[in-house]
Structure formats: structure tokens, C-alpha cells
C-alpha atoms as a PDB file:
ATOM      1  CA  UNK A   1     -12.878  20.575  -9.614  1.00  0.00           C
ATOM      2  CA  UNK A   2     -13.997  23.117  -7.700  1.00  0.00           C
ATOM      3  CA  UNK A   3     -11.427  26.370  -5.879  1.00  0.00           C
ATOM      4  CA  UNK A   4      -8.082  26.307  -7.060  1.00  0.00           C
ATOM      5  CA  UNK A   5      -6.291  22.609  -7.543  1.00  0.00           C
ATOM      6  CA  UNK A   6      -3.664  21.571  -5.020  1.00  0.00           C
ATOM      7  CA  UNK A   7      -2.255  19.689  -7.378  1.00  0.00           C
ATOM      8  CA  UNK A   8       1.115  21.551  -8.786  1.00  0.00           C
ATOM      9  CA  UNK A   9       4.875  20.991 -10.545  1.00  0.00           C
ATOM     10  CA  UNK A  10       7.934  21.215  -8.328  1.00  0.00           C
ATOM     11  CA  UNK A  11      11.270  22.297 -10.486  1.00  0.00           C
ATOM     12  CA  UNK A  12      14.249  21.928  -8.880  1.00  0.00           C
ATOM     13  CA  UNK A  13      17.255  20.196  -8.212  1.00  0.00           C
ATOM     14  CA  UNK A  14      18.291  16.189  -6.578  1.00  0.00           C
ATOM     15  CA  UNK A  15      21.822  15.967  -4.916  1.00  0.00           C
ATOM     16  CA  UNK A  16      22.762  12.296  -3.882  1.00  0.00           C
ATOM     17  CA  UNK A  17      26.001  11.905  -1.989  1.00  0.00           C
ATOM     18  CA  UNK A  18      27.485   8.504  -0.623  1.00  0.00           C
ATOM     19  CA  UNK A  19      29.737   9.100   2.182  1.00  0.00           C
ATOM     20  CA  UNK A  20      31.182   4.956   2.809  1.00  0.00           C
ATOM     21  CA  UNK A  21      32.777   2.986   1.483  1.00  0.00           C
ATOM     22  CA  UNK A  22      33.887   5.367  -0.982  1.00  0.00           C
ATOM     23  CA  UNK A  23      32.809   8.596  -1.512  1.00  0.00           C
ATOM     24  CA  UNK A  24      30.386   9.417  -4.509  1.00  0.00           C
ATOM     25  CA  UNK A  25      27.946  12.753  -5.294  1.00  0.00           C
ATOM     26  CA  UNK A  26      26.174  13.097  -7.708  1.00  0.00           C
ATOM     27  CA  UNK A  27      23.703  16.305  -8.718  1.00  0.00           C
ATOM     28  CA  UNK A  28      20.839  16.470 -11.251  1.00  0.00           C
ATOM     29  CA  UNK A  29      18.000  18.805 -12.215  1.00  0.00           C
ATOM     30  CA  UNK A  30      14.265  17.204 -12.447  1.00  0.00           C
ATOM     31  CA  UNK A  31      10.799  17.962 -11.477  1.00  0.00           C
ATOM     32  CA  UNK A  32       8.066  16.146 -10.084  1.00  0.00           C
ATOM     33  CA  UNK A  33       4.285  16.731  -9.851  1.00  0.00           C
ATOM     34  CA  UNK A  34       2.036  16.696  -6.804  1.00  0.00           C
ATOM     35  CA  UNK A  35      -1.070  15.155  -7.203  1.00  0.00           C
ATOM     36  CA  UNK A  36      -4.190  15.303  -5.144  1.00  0.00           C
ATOM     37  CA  UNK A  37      -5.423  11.732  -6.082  1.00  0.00           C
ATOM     38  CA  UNK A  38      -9.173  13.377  -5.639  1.00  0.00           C
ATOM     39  CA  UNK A  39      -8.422  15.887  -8.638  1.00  0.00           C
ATOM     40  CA  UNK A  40      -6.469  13.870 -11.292  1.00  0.00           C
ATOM     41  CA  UNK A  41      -9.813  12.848 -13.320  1.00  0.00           C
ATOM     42  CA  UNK A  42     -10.494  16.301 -13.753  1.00  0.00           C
ATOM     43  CA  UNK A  43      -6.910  17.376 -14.489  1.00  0.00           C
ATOM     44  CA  UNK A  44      -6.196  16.126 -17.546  1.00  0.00           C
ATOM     45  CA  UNK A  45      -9.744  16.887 -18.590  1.00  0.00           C
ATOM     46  CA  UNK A  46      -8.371  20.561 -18.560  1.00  0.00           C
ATOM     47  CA  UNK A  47      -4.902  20.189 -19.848  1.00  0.00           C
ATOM     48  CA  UNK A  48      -4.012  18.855 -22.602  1.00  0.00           C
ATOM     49  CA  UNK A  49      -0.727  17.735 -21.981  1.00  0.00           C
ATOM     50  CA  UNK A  50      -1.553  15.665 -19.162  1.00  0.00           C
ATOM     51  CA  UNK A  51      -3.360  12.129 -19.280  1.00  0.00           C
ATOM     52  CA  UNK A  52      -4.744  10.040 -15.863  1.00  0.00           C
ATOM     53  CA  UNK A  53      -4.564   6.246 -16.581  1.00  0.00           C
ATOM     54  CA  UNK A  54      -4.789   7.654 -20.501  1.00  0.00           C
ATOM     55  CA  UNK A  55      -0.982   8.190 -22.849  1.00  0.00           C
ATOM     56  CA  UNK A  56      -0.151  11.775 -22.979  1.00  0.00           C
ATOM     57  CA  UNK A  57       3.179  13.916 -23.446  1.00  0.00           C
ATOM     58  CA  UNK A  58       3.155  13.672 -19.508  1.00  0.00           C
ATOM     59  CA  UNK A  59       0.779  11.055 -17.714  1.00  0.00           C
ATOM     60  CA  UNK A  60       0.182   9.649 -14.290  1.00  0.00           C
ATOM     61  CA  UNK A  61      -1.098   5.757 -14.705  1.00  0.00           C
ATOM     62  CA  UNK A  62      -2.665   4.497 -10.962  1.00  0.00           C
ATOM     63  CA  UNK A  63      -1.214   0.858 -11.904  1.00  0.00           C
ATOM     64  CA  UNK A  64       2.485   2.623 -11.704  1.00  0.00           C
ATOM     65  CA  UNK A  65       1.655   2.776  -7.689  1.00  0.00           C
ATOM     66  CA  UNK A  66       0.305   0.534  -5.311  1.00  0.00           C
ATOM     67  CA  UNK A  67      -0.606  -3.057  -6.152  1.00  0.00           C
ATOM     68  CA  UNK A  68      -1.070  -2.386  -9.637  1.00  0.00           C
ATOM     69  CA  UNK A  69      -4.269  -2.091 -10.048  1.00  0.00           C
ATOM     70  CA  UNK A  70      -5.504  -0.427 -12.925  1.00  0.00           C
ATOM     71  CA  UNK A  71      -7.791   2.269 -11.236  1.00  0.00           C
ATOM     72  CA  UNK A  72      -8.566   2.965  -7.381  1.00  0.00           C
ATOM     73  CA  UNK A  73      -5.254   3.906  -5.816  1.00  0.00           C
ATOM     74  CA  UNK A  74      -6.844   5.765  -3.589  1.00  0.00           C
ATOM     75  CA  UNK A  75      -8.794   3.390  -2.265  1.00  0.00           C
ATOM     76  CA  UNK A  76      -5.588   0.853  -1.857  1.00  0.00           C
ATOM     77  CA  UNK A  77      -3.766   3.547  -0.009  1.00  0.00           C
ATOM     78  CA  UNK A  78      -6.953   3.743   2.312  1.00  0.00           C
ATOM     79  CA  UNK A  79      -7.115  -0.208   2.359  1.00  0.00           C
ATOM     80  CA  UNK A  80      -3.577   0.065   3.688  1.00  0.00           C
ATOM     81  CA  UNK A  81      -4.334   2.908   5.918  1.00  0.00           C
ATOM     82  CA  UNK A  82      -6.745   1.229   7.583  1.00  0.00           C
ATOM     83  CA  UNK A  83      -4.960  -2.423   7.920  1.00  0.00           C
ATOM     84  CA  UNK A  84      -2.599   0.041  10.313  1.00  0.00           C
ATOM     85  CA  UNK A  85      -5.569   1.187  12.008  1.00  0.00           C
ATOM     86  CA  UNK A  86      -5.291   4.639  10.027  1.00  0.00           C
ATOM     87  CA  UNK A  87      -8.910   6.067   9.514  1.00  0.00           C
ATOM     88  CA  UNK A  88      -8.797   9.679   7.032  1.00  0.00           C
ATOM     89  CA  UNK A  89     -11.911   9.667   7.735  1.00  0.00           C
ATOM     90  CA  UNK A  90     -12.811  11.633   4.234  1.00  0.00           C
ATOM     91  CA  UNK A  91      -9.468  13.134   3.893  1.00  0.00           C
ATOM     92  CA  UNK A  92      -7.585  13.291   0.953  1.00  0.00           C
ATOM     93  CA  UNK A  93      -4.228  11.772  -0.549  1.00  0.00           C
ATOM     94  CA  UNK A  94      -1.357  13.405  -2.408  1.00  0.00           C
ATOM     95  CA  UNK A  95       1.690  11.718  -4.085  1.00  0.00           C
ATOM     96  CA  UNK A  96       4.437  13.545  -4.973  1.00  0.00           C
ATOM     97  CA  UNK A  97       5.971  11.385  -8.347  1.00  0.00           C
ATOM     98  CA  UNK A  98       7.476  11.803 -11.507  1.00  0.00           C
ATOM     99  CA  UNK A  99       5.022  11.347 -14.295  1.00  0.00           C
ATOM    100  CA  UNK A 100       5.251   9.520 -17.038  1.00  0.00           C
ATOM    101  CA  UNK A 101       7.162  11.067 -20.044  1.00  0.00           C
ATOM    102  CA  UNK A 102       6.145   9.770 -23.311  1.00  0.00           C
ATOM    103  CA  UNK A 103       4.532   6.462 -22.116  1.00  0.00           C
ATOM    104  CA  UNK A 104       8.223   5.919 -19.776  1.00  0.00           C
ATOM    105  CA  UNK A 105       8.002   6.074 -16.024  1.00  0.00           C
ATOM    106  CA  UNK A 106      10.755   5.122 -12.810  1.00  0.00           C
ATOM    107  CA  UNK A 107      10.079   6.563  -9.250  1.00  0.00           C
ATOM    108  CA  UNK A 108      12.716   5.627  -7.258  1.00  0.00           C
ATOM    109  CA  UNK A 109      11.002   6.853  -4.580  1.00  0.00           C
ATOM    110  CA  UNK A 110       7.105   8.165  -4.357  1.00  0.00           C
ATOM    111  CA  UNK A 111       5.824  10.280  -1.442  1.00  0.00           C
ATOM    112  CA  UNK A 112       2.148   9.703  -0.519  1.00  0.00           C
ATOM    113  CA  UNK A 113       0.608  12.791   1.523  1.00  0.00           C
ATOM    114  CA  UNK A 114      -2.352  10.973   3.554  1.00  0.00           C
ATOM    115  CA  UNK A 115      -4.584  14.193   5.164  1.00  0.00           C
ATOM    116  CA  UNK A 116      -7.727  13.702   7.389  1.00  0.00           C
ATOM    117  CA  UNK A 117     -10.687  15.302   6.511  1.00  0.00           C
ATOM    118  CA  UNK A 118      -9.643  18.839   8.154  1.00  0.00           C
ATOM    119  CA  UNK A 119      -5.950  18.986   6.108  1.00  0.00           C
ATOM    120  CA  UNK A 120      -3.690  17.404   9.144  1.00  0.00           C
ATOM    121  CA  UNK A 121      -1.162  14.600   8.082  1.00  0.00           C
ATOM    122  CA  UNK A 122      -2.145  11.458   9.424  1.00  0.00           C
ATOM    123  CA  UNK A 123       0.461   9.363   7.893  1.00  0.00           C
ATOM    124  CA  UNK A 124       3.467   9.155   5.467  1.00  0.00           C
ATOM    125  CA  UNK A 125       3.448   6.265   2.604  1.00  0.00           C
ATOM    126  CA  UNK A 126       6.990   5.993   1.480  1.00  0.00           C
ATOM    127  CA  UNK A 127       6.774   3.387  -2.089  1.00  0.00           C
ATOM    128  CA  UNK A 128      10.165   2.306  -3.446  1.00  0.00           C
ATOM    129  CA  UNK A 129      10.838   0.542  -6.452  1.00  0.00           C
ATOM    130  CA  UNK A 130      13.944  -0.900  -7.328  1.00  0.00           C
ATOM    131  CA  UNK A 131      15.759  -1.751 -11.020  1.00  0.00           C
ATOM    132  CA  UNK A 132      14.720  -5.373 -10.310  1.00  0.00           C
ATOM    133  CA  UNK A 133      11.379  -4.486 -10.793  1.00  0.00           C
ATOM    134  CA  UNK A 134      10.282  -5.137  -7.506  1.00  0.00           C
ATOM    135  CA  UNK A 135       8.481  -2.287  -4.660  1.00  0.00           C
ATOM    136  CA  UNK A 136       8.205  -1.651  -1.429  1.00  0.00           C
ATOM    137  CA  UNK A 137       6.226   0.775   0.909  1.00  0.00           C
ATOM    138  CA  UNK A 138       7.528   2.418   4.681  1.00  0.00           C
ATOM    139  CA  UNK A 139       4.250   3.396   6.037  1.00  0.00           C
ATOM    140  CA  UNK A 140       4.670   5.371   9.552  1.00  0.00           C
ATOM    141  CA  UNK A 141       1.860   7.542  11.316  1.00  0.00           C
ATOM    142  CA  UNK A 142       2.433  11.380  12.129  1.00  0.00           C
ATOM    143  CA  UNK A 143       1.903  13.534  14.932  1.00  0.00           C
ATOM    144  CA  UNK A 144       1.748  17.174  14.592  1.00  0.00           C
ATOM    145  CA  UNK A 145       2.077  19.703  12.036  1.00  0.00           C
ATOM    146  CA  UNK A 146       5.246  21.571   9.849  1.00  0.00           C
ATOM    147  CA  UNK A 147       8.378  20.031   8.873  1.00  0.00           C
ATOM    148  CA  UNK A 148       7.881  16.303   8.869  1.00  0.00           C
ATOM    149  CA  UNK A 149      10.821  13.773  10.716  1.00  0.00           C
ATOM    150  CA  UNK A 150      10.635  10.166  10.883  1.00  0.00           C
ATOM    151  CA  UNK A 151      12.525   6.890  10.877  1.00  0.00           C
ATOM    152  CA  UNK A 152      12.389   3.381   9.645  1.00  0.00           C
ATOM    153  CA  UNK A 153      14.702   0.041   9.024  1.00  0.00           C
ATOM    154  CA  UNK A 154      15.523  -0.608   5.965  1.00  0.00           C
ATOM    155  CA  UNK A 155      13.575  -3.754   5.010  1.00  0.00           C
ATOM    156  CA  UNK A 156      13.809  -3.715   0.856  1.00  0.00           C
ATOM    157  CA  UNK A 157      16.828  -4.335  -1.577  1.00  0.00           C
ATOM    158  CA  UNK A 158      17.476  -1.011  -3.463  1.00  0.00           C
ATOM    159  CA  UNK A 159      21.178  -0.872  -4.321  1.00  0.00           C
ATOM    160  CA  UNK A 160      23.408  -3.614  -5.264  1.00  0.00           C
ATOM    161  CA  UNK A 161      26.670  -1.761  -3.150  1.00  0.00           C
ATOM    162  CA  UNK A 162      24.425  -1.410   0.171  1.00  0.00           C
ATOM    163  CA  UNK A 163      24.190  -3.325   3.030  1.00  0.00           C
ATOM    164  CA  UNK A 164      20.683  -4.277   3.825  1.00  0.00           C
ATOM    165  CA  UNK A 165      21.798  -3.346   7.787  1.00  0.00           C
ATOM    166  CA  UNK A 166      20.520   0.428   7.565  1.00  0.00           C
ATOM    167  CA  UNK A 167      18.013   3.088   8.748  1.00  0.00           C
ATOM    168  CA  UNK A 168      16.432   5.494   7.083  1.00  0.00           C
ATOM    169  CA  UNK A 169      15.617   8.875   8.405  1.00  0.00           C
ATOM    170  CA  UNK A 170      13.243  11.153   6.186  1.00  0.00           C
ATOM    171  CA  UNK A 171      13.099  15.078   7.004  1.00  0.00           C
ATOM    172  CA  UNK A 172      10.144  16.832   4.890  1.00  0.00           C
ATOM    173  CA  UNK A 173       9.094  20.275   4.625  1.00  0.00           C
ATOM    174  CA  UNK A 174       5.582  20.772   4.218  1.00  0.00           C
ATOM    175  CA  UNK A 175       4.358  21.442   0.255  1.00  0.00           C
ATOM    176  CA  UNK A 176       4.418  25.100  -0.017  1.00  0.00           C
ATOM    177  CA  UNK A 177       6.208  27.668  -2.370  1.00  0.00           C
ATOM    178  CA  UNK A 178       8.907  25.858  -1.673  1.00  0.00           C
ATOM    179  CA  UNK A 179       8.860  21.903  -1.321  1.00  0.00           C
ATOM    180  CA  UNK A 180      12.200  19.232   0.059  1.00  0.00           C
ATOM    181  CA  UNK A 181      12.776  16.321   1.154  1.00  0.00           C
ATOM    182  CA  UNK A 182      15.757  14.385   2.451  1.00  0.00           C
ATOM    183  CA  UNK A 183      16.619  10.851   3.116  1.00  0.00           C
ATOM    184  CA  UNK A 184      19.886   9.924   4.860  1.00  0.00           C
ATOM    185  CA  UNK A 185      20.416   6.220   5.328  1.00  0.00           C
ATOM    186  CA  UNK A 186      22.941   5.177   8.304  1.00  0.00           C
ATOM    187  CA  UNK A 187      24.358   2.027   9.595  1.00  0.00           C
ATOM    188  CA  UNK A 188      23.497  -0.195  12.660  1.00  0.00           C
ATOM    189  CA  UNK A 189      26.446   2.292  14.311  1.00  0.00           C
ATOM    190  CA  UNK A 190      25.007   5.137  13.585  1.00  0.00           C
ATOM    191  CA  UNK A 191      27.662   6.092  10.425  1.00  0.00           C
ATOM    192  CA  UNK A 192      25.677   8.112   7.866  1.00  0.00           C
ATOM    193  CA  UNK A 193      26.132   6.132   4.712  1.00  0.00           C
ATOM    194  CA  UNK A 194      24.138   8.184   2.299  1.00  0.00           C
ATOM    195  CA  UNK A 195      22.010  11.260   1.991  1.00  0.00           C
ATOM    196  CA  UNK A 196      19.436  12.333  -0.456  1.00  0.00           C
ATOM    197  CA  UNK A 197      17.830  15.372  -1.135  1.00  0.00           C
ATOM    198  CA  UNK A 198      15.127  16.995  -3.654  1.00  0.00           C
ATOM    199  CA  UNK A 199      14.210  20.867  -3.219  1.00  0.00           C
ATOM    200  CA  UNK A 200      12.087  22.536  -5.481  1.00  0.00           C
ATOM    201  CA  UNK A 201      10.134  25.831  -6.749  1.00  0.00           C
ATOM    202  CA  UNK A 202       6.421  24.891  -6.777  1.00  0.00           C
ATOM    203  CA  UNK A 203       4.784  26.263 -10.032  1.00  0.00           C
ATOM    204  CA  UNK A 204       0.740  25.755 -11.114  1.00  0.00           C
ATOM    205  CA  UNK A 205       0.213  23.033 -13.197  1.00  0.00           C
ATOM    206  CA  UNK A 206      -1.029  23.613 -16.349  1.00  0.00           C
ATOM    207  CA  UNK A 207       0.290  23.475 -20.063  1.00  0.00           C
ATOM    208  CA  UNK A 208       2.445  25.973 -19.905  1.00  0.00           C
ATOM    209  CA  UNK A 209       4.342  24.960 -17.151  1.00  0.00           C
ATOM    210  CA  UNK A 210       4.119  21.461 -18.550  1.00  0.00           C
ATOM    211  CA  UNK A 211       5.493  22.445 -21.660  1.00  0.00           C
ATOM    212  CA  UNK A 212       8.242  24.155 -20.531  1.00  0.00           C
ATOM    213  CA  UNK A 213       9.408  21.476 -18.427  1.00  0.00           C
ATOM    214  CA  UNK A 214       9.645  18.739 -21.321  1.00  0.00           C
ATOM    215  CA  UNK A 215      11.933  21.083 -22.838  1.00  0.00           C
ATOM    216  CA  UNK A 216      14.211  22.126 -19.635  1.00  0.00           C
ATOM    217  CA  UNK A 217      14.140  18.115 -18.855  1.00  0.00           C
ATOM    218  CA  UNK A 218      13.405  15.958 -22.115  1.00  0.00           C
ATOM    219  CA  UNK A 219      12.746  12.575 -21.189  1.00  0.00           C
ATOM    220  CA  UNK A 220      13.724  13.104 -17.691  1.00  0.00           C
ATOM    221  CA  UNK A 221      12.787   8.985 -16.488  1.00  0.00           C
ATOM    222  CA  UNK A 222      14.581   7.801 -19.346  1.00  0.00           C
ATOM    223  CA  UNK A 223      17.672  10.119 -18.012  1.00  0.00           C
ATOM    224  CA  UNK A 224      16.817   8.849 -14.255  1.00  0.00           C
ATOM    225  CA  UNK A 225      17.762   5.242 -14.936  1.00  0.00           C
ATOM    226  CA  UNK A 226      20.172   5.443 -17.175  1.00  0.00           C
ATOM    227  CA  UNK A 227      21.986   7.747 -14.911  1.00  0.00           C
ATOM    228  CA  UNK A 228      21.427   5.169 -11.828  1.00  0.00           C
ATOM    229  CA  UNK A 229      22.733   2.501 -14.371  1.00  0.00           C
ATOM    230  CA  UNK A 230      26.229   5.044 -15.505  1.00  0.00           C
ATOM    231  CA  UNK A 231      26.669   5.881 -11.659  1.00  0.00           C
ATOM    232  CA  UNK A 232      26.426   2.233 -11.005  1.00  0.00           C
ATOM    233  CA  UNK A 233      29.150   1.742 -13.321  1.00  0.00           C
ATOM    234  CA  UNK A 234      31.067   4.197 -11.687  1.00  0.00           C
ATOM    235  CA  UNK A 235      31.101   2.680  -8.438  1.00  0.00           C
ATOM    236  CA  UNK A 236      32.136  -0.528  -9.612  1.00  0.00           C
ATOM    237  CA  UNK A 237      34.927   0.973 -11.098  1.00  0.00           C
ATOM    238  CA  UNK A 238      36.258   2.448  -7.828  1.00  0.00           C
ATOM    239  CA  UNK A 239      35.727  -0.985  -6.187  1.00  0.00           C
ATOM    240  CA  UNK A 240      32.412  -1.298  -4.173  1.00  0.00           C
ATOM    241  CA  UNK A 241      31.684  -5.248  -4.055  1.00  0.00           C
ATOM    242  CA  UNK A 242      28.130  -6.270  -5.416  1.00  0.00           C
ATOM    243  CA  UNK A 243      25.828  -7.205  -2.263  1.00  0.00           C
ATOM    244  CA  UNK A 244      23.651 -10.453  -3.089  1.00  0.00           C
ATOM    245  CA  UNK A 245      20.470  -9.299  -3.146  1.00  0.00           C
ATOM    246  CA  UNK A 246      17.663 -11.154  -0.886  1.00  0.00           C
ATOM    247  CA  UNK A 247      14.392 -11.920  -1.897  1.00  0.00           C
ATOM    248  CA  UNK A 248      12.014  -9.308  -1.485  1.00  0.00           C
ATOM    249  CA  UNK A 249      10.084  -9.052   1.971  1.00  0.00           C
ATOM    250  CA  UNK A 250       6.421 -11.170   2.473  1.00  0.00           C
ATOM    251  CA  UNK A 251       4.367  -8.233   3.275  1.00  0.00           C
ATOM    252  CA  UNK A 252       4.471  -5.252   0.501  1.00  0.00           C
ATOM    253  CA  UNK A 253       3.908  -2.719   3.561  1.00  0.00           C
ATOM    254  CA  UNK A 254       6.656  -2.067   6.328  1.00  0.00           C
ATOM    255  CA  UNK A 255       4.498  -0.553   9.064  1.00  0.00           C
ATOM    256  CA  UNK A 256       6.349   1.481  11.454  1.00  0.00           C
ATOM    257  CA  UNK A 257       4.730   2.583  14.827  1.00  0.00           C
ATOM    258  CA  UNK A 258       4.649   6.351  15.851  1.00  0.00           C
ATOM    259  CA  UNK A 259       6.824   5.488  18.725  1.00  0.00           C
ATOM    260  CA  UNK A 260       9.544   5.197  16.354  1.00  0.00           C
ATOM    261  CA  UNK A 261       8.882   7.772  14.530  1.00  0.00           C
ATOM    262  CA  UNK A 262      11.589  10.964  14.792  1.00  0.00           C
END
């Protein structure tokens, strides 16, 4: 891996706040780890307590992403790329995750950076997975450089007290010093239902900082769905009605053209 790696640890802090039908925040500390796909080999060749598709303390597994496939992510995300007529042409690919913690892993939500060859952002991957064990990618094109704004329909069951009538609109800085990312989700009238947002200190990744993140947040995915099990809980206890849940969409890739794109 030659230069320095722009692969690095974000610390910071989630706030999730639904606004109908009844009003709900919650607020959490985590990290997550940005990941240039091209250097994760020789990542955990360096550290040791970081493993790629090996178990570690902290680990990133390619078959956690994409179709599942044990190795070659990349090369899926380019396979999808170019299925939207998407060429990198020799770029490079970043996902910003949560790692796996002692073998455990849930990403709600996983951010895939897709760069041509000369750095510029070609397009934003967007990969949900639900508690029902199911995914779903938003994959829209971008124009232009610096904070990043776009916009998709909501096309994939995520929680059992939301409508499945809903946009999303996604605001992201640019990874820096300083890294964040919001989501708010809104109704066919325009209501803002939800908003989430993730902002956080970037720090090099190596043991140290690796270390010192399992102890500020011990088994942080284990503490991710159990909390988004508790604050389920909640909600049913201050009356939202379950929503049935539909089966999950044909294609595994919403595309979204730039057009729509805000």
C-alpha cells in the first residue's frame, strides 16, 4: 500500500429523531470505519487488530455487502455500476460501515463512495439491511463536487411503524477531518417523518485507535440492534400500529436517475 491509506475511523455521535405519528429521539455514540476497498488486503496485513474476510477483534467480511459473495465486492459494485451505465473507469470505491466486532456485524445503513480514476464522485451506493434479514441498495449518479444532496423513493421495508409511502433525502459532507451524513425521510405531502444523522472526528486507523475504540464502544453492533429492538418496544408502547410488511422488491438495486437527484 503505497502513500498514506485513505482508509480511516470516524468517532462520533448518531441522533435519530421521529417527528409523526408520535414523537421519538433517540442519541447514541459509535464509530464507523472508511474503507478504500483497494487497500483492505493490505490493512489488516499491518494491524493486528483488524482482519479482511479473516475473524479479528474488528473485521470487515466482503460477503456482509453486496450479493454475498465471499470475495470481489468491488467488482459487484462495478458490475452494478456499470448495469446503470456507470463506467469508474479505474477509480476506486470506499464504504463507510461498521465492522465487525468480535465475529458480530449490523449496518443499518452502508455508504459506498464510487470515485473515477481522477478522485471525482461518480455515484452514491446506498445498501440497507433490515432486522428481517433482507437488503436493499439506492444507487443514484452525482454531479459535481463538495457536500453531496440527493433523493430517492423509498422502495424497501425497514421499519415495522413506517409507511412504505416515503422519500428519502441524503445530505453528505465530503470525508475529511470531519465526516456527516443525514437522512430525513418525508411523506408523499412533503411532512418530514424522520431524520437521521451521523457526524464524526476522523482519526488514522491503526491499533491504537482501534483499541481504544473497543473500549469507548464494547460490542457496539451487538448494542446497535438491541437498541433498535428496546426503541422498538418503546414505540409500541406509545401506540404506533405495526405496518404489514411487503415482500421485498425484484431487483436488489433501486436505480435513481441524476435528474432526480437533489
Amino acid at each position: 500500500m503505497s502513500g498514506a491509506p485513505r482508509s480511516a475511523l470516524y468517532a462520533g455521535e448518531v441522533t435519530h429523531v421521529r417527528l409523526a405519528p408520535r414523537r421519538h429521539r433517540l442519541r447514541y455514540r459509535m464509530f464507523q470505519l472508511l474503507l478504500d476497498l483497494d487497500e483492505g488486503p493490505a490493512l489488516a496485513a499491518r494491524l493486528k487488530l483488524f482482519g479482511w474476510n479473516r475473524p479479528g477483534l474488528f473485521s470487515f467480511h466482503e460477503r456482509d455487502h453486496g450479493d454475498g459473495r465471499r470475495e470481489g465486492l468491488k467488482g459487484h459494485v462495478l458490475e452494478t455500476l456499470a448495469s446503470a451505465g456507470i463506467d469508474l473507469r479505474g477509480g476506486r470505491i470506499e464504504v463507510l460501515c461498521m465492522p465487525r466486532v468480535l465475529g458480530h456485524v449490523f449496518n443499518p445503513l452502508s455508504l459506498f463512495y464510487c470515485r473515477r480514476g481522477d478522485g471525482s464522485l461518480a455515484a452514491m451506493l446506498y445498501e440497507v439491511n433490515n432486522t428481517f434479514g433482507q437488503r436493499h441498495s439506492y444507487l443514484i449518479p452525482a454531479e459535481g463536487e463538495g457536500d453531496i444532496r440527493q433523493a430517492c423513493a423509498k422502495a424497501f421495508y425497514v421499519s415495522p411503524f413506517m409507511d412504505m409511502a416515503m422519500t428519502y433525502a441524503f445530505r453528505l459532507s465530503a470525508p475529511g477531518s470531519r465526516l456527516t451524513t443525514a437522512i430525513q425521510g418525508r411523506d408523499p405531502e412533503g411532512r418530514l417523518l424522520i431524520a437521521a444523522a451521523f457526524a464524526g472526528d476522523r482519526r488514522g486507523l491503526d491499533d491504537r485507535a482501534l483499541a481504544r475504540a473497543f473500549l469507548a464502544y464494547p460490542l457496539l453492533t451487538v448494542k446497535v440492534v438491541a437498541a433498535i429492538h428496546w426503541e422498538a418496544a418503546k414505540l409500541a408502547l406509545k401506540g404506533l400500529r405495526l405496518r404489514p410488511r411487503p415482500p421485498a422488491p425484484d431487483r436488489t438495486v433501486s436505480v435513481t436517475g441524476p435528474a432526480e437527484a437533489v
